[in-house]
PDB file of N, CA and C in Angstrom:
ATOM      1  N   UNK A   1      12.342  28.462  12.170  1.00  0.00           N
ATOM      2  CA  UNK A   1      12.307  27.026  12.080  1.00  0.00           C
ATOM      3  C   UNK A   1      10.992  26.469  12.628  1.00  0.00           C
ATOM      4  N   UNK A   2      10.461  27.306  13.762  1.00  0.00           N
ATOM      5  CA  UNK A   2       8.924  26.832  14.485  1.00  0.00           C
ATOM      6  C   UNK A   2       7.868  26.997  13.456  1.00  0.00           C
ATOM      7  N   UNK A   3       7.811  27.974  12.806  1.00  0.00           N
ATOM      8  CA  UNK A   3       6.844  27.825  11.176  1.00  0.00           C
ATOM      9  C   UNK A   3       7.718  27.010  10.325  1.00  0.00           C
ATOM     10  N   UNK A   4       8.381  26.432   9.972  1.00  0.00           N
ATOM     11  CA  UNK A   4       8.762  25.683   8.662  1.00  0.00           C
ATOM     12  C   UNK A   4       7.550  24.322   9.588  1.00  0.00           C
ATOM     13  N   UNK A   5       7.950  23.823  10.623  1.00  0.00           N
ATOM     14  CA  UNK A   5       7.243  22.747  10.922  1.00  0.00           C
ATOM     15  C   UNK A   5       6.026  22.947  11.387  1.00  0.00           C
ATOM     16  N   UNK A   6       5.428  23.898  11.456  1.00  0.00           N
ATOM     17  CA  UNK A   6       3.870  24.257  11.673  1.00  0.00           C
ATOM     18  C   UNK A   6       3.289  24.493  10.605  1.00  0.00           C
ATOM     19  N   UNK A   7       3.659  24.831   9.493  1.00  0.00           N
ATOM     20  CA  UNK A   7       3.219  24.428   8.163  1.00  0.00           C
ATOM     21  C   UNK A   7       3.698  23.037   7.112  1.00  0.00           C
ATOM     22  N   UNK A   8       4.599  22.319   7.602  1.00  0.00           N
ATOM     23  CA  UNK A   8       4.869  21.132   7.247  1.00  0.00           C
ATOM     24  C   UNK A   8       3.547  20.666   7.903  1.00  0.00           C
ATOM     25  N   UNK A   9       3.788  20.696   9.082  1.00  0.00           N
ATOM     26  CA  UNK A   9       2.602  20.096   9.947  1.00  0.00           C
ATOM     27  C   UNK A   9       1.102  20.041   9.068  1.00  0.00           C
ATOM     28  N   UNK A  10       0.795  21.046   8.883  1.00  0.00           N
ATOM     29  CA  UNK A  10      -0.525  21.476   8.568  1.00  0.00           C
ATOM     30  C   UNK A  10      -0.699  21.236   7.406  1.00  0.00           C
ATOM     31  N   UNK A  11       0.801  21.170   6.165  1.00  0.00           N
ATOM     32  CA  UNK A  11       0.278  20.441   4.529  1.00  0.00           C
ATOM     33  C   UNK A  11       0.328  19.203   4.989  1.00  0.00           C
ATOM     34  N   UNK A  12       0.638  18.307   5.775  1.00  0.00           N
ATOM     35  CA  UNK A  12       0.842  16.747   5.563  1.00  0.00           C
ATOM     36  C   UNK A  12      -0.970  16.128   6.122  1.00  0.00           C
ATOM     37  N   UNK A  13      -1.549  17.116   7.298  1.00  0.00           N
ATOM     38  CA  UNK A  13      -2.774  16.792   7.561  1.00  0.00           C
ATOM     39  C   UNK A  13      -3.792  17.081   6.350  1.00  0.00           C
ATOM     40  N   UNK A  14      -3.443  18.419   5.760  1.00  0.00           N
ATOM     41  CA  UNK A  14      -4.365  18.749   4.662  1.00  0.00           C
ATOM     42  C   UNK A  14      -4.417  17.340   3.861  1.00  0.00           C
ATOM     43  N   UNK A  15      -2.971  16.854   3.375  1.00  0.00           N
ATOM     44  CA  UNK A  15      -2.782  16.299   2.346  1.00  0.00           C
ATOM     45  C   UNK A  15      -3.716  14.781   2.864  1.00  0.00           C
ATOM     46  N   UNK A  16      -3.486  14.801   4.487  1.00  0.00           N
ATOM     47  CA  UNK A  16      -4.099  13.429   4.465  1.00  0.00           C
ATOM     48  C   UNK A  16      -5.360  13.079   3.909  1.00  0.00           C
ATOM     49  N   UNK A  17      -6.437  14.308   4.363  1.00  0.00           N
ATOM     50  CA  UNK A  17      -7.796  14.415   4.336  1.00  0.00           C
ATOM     51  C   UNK A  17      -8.043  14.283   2.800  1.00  0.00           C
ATOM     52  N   UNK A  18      -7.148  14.803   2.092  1.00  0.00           N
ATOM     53  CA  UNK A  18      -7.562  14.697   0.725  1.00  0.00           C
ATOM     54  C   UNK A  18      -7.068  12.974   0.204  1.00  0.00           C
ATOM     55  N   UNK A  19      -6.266  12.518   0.935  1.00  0.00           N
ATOM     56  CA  UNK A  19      -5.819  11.294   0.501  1.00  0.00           C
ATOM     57  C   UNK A  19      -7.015  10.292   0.528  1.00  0.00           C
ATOM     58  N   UNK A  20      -7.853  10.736   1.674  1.00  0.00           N
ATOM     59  CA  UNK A  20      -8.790   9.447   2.120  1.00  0.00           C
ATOM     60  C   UNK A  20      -9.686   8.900   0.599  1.00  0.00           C
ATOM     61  N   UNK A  21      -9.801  10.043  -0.446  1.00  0.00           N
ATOM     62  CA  UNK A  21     -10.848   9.797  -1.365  1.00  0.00           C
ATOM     63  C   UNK A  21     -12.442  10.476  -1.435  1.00  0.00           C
ATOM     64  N   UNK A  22     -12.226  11.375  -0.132  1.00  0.00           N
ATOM     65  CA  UNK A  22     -13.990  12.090  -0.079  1.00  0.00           C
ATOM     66  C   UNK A  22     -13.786  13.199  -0.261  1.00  0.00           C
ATOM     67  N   UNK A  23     -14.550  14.121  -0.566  1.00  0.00           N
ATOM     68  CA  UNK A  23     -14.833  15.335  -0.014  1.00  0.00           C
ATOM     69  C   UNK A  23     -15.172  15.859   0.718  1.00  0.00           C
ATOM     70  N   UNK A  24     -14.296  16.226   1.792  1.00  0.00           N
ATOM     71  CA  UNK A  24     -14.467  16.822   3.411  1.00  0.00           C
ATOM     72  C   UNK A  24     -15.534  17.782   3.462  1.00  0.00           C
ATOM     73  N   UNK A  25     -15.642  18.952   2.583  1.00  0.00           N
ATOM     74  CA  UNK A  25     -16.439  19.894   2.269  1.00  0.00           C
ATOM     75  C   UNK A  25     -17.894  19.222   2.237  1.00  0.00           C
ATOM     76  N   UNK A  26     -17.721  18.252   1.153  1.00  0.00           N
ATOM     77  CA  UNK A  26     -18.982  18.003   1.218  1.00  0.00           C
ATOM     78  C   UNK A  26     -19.885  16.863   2.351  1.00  0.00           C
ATOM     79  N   UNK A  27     -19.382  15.998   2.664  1.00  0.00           N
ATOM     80  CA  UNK A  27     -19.418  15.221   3.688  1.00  0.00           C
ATOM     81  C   UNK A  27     -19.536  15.773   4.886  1.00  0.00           C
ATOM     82  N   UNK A  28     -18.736  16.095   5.554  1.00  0.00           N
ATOM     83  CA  UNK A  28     -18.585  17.092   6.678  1.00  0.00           C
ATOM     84  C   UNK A  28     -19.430  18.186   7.280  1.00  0.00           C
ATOM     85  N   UNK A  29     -19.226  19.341   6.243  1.00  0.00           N
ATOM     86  CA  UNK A  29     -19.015  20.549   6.780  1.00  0.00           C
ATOM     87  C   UNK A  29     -21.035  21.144   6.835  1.00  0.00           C
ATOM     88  N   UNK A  30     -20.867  21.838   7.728  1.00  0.00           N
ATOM     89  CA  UNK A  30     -22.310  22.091   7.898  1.00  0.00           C
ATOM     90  C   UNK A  30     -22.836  21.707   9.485  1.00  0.00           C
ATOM     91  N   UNK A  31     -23.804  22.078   9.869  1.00  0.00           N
ATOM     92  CA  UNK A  31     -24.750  21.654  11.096  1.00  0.00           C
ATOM     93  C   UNK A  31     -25.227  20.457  11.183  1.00  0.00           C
ATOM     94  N   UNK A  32     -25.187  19.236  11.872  1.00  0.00           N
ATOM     95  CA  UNK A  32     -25.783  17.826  11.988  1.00  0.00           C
ATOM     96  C   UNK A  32     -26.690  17.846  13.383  1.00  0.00           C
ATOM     97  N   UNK A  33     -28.151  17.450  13.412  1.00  0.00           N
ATOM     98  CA  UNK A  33     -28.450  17.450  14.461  1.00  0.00           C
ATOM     99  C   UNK A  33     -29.441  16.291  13.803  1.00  0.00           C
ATOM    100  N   UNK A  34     -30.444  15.609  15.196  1.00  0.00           N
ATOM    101  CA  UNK A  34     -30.876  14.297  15.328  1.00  0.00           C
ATOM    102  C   UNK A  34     -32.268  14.745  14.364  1.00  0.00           C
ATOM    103  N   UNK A  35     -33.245  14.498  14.768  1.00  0.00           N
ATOM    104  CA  UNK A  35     -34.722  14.506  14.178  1.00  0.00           C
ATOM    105  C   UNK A  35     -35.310  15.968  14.363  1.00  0.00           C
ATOM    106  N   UNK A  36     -35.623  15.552  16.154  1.00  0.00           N
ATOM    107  CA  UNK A  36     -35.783  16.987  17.349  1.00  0.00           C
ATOM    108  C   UNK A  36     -34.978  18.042  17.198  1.00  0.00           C
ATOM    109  N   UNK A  37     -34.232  18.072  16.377  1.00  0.00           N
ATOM    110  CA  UNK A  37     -32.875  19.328  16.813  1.00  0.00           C
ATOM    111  C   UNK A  37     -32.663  19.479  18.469  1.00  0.00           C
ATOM    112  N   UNK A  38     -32.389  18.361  18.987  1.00  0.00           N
ATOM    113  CA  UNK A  38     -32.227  18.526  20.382  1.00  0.00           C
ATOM    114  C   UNK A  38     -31.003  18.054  20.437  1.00  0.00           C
ATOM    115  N   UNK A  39     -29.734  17.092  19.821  1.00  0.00           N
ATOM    116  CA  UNK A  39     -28.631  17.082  19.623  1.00  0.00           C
ATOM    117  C   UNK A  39     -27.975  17.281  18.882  1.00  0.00           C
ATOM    118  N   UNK A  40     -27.311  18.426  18.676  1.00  0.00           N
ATOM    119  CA  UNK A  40     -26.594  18.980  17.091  1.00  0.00           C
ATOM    120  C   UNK A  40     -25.322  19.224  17.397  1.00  0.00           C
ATOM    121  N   UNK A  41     -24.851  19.678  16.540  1.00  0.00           N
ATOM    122  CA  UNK A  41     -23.313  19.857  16.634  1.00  0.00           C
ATOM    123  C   UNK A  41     -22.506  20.424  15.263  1.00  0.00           C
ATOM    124  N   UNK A  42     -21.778  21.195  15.068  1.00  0.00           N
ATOM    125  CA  UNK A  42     -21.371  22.147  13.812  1.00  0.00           C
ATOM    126  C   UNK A  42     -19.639  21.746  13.607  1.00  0.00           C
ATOM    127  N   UNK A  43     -19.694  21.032  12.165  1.00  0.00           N
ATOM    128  CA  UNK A  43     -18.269  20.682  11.727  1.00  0.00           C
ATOM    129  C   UNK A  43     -17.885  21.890  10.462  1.00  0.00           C
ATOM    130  N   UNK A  44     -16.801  22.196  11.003  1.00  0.00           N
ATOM    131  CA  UNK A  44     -16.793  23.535  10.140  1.00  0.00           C
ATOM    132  C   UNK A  44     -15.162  23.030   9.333  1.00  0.00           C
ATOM    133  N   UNK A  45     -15.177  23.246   8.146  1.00  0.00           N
ATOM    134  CA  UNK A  45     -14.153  22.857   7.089  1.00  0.00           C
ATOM    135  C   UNK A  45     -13.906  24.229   6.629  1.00  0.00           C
ATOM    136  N   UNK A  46     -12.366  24.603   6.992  1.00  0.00           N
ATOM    137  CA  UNK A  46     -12.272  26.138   6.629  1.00  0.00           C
ATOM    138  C   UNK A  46     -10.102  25.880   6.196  1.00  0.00           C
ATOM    139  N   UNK A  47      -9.971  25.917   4.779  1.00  0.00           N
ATOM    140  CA  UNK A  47      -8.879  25.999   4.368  1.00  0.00           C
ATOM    141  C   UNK A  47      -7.927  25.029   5.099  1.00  0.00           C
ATOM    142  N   UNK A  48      -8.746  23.484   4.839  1.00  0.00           N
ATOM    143  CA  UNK A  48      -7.588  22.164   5.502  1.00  0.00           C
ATOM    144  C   UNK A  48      -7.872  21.845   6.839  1.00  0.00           C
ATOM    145  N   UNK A  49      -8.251  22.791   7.358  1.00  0.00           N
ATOM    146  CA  UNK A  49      -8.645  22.466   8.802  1.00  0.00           C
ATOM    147  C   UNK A  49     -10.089  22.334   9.153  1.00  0.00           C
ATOM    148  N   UNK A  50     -10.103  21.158   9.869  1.00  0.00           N
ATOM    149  CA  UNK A  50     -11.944  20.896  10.485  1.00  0.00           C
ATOM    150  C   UNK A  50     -11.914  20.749  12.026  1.00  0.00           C
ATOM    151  N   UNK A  51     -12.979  22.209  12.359  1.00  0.00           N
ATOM    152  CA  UNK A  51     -13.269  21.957  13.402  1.00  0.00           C
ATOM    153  C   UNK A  51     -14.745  21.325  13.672  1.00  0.00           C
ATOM    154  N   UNK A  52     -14.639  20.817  15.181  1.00  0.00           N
ATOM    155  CA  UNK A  52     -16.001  20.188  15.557  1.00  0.00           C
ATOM    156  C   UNK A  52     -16.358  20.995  16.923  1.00  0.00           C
ATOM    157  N   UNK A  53     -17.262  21.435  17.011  1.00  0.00           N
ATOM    158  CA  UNK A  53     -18.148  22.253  18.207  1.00  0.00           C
ATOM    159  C   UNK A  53     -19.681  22.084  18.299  1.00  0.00           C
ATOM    160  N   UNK A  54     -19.927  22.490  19.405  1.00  0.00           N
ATOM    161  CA  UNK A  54     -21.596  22.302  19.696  1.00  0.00           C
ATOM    162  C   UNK A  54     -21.994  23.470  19.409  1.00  0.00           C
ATOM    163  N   UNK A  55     -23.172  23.612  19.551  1.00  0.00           N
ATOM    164  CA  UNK A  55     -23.908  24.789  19.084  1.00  0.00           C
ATOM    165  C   UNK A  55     -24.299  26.039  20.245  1.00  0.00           C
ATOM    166  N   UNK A  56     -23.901  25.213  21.566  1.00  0.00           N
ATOM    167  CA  UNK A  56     -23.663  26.688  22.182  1.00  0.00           C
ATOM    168  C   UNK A  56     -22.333  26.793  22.138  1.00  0.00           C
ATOM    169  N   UNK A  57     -21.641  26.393  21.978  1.00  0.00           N
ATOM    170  CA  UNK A  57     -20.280  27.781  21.631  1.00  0.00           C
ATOM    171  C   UNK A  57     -19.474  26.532  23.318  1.00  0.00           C
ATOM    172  N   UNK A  58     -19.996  25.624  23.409  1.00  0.00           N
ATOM    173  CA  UNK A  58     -18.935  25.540  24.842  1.00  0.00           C
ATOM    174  C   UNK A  58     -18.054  24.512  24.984  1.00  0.00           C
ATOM    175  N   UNK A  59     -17.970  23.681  23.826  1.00  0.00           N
ATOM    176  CA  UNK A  59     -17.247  23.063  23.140  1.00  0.00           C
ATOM    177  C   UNK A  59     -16.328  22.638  21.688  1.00  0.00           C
ATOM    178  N   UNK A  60     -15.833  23.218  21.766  1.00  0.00           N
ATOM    179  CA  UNK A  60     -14.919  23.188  20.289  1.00  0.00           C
ATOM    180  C   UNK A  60     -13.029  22.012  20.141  1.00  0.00           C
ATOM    181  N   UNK A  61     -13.193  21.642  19.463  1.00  0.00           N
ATOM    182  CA  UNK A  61     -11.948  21.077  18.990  1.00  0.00           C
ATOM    183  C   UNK A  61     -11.925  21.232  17.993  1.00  0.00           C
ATOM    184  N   UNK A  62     -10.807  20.455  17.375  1.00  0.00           N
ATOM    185  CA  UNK A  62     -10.121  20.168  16.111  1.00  0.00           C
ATOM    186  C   UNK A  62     -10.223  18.768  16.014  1.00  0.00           C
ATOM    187  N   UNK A  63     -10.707  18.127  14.715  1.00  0.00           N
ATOM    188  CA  UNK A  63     -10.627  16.793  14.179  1.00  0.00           C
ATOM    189  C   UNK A  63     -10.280  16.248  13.295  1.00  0.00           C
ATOM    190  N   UNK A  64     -10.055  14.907  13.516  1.00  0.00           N
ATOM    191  CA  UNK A  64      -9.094  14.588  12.827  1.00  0.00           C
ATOM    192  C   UNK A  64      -9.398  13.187  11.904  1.00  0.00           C
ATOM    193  N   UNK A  65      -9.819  13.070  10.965  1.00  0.00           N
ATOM    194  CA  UNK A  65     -10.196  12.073  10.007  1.00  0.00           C
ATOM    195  C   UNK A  65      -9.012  10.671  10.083  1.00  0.00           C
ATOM    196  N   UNK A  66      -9.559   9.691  10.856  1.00  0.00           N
ATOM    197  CA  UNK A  66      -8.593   8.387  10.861  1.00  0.00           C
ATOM    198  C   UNK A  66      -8.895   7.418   9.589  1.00  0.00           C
ATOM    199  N   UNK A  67      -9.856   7.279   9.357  1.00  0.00           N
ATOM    200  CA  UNK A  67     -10.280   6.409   7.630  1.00  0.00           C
ATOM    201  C   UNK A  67     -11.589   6.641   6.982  1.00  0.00           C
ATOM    202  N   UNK A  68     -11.586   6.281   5.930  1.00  0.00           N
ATOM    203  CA  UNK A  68     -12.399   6.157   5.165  1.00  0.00           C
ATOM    204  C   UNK A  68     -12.761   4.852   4.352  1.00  0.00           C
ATOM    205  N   UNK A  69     -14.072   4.213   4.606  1.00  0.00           N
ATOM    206  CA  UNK A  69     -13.895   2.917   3.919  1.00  0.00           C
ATOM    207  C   UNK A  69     -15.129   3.149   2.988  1.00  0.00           C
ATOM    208  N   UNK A  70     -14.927   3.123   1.501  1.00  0.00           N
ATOM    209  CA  UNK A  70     -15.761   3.645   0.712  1.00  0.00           C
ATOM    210  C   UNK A  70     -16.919   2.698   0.615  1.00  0.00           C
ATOM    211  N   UNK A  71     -16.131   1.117   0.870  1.00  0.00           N
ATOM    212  CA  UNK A  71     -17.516   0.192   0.470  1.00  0.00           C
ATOM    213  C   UNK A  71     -18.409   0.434   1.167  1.00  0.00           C
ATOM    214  N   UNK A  72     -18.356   0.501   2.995  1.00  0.00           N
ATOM    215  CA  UNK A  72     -19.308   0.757   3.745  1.00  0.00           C
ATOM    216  C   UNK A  72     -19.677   1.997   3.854  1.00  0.00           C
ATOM    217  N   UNK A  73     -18.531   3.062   3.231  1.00  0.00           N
ATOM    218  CA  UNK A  73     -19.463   4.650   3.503  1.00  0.00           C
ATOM    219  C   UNK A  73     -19.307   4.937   4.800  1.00  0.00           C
ATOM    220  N   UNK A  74     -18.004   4.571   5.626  1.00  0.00           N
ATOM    221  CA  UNK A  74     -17.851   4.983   6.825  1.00  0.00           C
ATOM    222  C   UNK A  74     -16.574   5.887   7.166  1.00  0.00           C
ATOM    223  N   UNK A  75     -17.256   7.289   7.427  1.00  0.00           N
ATOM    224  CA  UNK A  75     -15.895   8.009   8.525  1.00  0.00           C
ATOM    225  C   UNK A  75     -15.873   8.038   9.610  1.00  0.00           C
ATOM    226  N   UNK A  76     -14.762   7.490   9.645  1.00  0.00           N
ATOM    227  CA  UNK A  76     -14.300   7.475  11.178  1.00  0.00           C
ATOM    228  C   UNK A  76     -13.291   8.636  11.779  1.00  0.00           C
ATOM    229  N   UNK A  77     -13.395   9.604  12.474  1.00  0.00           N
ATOM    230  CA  UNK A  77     -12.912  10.399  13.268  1.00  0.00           C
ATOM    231  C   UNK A  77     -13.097  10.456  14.365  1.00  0.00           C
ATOM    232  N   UNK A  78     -11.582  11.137  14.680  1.00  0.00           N
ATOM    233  CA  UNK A  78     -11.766  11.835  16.750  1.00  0.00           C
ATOM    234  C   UNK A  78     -11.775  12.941  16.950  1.00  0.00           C
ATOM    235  N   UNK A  79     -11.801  13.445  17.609  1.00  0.00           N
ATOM    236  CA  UNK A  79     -11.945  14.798  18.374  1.00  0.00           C
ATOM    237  C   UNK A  79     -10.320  15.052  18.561  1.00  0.00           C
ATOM    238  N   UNK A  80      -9.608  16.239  18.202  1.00  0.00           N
ATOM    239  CA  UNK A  80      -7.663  15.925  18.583  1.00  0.00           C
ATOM    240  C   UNK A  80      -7.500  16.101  20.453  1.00  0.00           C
ATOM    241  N   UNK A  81      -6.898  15.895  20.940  1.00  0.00           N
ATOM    242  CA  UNK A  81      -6.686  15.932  22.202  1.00  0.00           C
ATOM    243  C   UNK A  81      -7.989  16.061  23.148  1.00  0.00           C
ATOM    244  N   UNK A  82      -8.918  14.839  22.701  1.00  0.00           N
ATOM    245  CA  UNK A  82      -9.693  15.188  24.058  1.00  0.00           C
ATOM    246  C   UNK A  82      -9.688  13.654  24.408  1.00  0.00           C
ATOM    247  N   UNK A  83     -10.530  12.826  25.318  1.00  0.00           N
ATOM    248  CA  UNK A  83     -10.879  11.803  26.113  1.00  0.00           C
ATOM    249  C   UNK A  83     -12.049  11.041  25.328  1.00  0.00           C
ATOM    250  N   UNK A  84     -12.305  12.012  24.504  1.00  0.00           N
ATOM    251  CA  UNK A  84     -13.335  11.210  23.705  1.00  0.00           C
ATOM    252  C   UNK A  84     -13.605   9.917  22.678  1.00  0.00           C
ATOM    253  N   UNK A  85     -14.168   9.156  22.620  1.00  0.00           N
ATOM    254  CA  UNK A  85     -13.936   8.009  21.688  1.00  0.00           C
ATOM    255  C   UNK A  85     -14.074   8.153  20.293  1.00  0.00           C
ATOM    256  N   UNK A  86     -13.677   7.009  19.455  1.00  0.00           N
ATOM    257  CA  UNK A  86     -13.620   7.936  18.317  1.00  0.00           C
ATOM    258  C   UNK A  86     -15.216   8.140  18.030  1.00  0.00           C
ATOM    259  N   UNK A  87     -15.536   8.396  16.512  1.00  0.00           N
ATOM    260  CA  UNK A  87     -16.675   8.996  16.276  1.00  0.00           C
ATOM    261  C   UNK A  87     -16.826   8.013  14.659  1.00  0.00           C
ATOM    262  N   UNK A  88     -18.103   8.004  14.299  1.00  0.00           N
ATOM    263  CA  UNK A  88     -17.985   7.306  13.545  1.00  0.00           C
ATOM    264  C   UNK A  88     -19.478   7.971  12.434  1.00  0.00           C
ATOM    265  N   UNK A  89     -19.145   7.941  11.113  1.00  0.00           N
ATOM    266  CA  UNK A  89     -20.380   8.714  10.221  1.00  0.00           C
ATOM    267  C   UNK A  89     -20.447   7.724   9.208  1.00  0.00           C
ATOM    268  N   UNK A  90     -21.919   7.106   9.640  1.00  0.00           N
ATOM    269  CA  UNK A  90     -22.168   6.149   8.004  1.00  0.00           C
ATOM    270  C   UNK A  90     -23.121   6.741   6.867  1.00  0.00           C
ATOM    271  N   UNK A  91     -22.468   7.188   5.896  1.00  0.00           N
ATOM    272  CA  UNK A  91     -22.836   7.986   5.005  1.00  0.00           C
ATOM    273  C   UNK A  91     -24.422   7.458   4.546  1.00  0.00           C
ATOM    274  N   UNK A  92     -25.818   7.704   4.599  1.00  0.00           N
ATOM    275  CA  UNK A  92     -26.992   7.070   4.583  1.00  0.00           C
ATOM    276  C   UNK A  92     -26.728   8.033   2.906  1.00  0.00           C
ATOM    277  N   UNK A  93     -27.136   9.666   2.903  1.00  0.00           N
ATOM    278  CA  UNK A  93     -26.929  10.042   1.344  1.00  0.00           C
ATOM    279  C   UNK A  93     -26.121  11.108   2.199  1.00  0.00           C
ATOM    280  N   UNK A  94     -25.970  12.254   1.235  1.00  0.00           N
ATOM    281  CA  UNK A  94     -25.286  13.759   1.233  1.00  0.00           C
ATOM    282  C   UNK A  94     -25.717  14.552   2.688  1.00  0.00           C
ATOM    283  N   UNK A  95     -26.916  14.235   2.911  1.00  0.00           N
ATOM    284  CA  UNK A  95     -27.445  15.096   4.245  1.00  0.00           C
ATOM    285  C   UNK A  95     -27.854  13.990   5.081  1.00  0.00           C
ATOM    286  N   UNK A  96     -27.553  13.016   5.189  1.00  0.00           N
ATOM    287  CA  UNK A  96     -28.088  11.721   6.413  1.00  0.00           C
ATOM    288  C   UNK A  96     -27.468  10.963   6.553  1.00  0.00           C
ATOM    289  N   UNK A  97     -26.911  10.996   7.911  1.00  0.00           N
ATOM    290  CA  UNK A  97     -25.970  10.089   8.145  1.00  0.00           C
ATOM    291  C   UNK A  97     -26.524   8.956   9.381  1.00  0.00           C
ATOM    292  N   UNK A  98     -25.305   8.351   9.650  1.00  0.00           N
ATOM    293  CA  UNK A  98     -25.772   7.184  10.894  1.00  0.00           C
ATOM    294  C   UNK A  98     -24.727   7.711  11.665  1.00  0.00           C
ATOM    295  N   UNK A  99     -24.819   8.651  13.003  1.00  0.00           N
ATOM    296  CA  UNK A  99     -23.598   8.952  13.879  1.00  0.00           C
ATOM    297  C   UNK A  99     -23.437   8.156  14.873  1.00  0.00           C
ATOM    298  N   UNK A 100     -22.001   7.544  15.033  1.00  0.00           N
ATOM    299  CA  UNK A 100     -21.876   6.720  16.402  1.00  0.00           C
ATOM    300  C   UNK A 100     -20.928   7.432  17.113  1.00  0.00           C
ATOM    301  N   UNK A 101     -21.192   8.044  18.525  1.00  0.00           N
ATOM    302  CA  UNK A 101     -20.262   8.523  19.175  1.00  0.00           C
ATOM    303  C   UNK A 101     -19.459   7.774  20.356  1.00  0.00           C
ATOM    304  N   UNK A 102     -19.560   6.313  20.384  1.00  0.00           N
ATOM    305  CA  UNK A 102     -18.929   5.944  20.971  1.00  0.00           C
ATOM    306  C   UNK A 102     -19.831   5.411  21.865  1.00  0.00           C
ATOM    307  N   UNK A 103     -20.944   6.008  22.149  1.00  0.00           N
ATOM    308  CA  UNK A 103     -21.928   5.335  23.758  1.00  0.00           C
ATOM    309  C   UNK A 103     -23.426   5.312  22.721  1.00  0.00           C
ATOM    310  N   UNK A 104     -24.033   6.034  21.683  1.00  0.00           N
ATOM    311  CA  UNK A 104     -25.062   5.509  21.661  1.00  0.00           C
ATOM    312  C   UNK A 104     -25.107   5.989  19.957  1.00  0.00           C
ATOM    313  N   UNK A 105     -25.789   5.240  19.161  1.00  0.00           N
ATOM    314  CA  UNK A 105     -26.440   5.848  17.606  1.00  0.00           C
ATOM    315  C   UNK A 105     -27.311   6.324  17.234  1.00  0.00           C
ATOM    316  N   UNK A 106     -27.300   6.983  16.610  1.00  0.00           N
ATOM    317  CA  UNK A 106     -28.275   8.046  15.932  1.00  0.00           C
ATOM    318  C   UNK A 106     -28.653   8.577  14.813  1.00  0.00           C
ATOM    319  N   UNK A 107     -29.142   8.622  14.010  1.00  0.00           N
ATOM    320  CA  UNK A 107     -29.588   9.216  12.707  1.00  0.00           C
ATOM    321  C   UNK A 107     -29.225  11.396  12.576  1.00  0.00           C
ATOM    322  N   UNK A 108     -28.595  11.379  12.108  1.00  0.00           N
ATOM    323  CA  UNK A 108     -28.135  13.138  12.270  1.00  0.00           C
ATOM    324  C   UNK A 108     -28.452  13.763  10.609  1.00  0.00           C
ATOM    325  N   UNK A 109     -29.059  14.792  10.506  1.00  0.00           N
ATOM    326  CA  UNK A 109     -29.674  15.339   9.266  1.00  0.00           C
ATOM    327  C   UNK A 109     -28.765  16.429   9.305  1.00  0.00           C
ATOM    328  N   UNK A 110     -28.164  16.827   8.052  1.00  0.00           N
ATOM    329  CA  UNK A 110     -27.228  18.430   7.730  1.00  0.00           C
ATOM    330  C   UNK A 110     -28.599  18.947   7.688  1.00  0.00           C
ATOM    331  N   UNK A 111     -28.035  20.256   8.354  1.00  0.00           N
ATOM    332  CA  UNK A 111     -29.492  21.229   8.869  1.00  0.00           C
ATOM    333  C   UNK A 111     -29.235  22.444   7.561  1.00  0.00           C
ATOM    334  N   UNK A 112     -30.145  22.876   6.321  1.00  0.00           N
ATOM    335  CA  UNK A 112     -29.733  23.682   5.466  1.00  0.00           C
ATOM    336  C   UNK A 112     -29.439  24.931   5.964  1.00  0.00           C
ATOM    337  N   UNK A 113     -28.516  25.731   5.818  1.00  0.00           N
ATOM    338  CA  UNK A 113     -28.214  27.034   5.251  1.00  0.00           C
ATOM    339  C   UNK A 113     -29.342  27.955   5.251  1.00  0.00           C
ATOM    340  N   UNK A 114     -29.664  29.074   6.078  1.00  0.00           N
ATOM    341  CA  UNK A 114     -30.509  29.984   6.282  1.00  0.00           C
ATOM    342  C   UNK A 114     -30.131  31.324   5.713  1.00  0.00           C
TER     343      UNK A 114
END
């Protein structure tokens, strides 16, 4: 019965992310860091689930997509169980966004694939 609702669980989140209207994959997933590569951070989209971590390895969660507003091109997500505020991505194109984390903004570039 603890898996019937841990996979209920997990199609109703899938299903949400797909509800919003974007493509998580594409939006999302990949390395984002500022100009400097001195603040980055890696959202990884792997079969429904997105995690968010830094790039040394010493922070990781799970996140969680709260809306999508297509006119402005804004996602808004949190981090799942942490203290953190939400997070906010204004879609500039495919690789440039406007990140607000709650205390300051920033311009964040998807870093290509090596």
């Amino acid at each position: 019965m603890k898996y019937f609702y841990l996979i209920l669980l997990f199609s109703l989140f899938h299903f949400h992310v797909f509800a919003q209207g974007f493509s998580v994959e594409e939006f999302l997933n990949g390395q984002w860091c500022d100009k400097e590569k001195s603040d980055c951070f890696n959202i990884i989209v792997d079969s429904g689930l997105i995690i968010y971590e830094t790039t040394t390895g010493d922070f990781r969660s799970g996140l969680e997509i709260i809306n999508y507003d297509k006119k402005k091109g804004i996602i808004t997500w949190e981090l799942i169980k942490t203290s953190r505020k939400t997070n906010k991505f204004r879609i500039i194109s495919k690789n440039k966004v406007e990140f607000d984390n709650g205390n300051r903004r920033s311009t964040m570039y998807r870093q290509k694939k090596k």
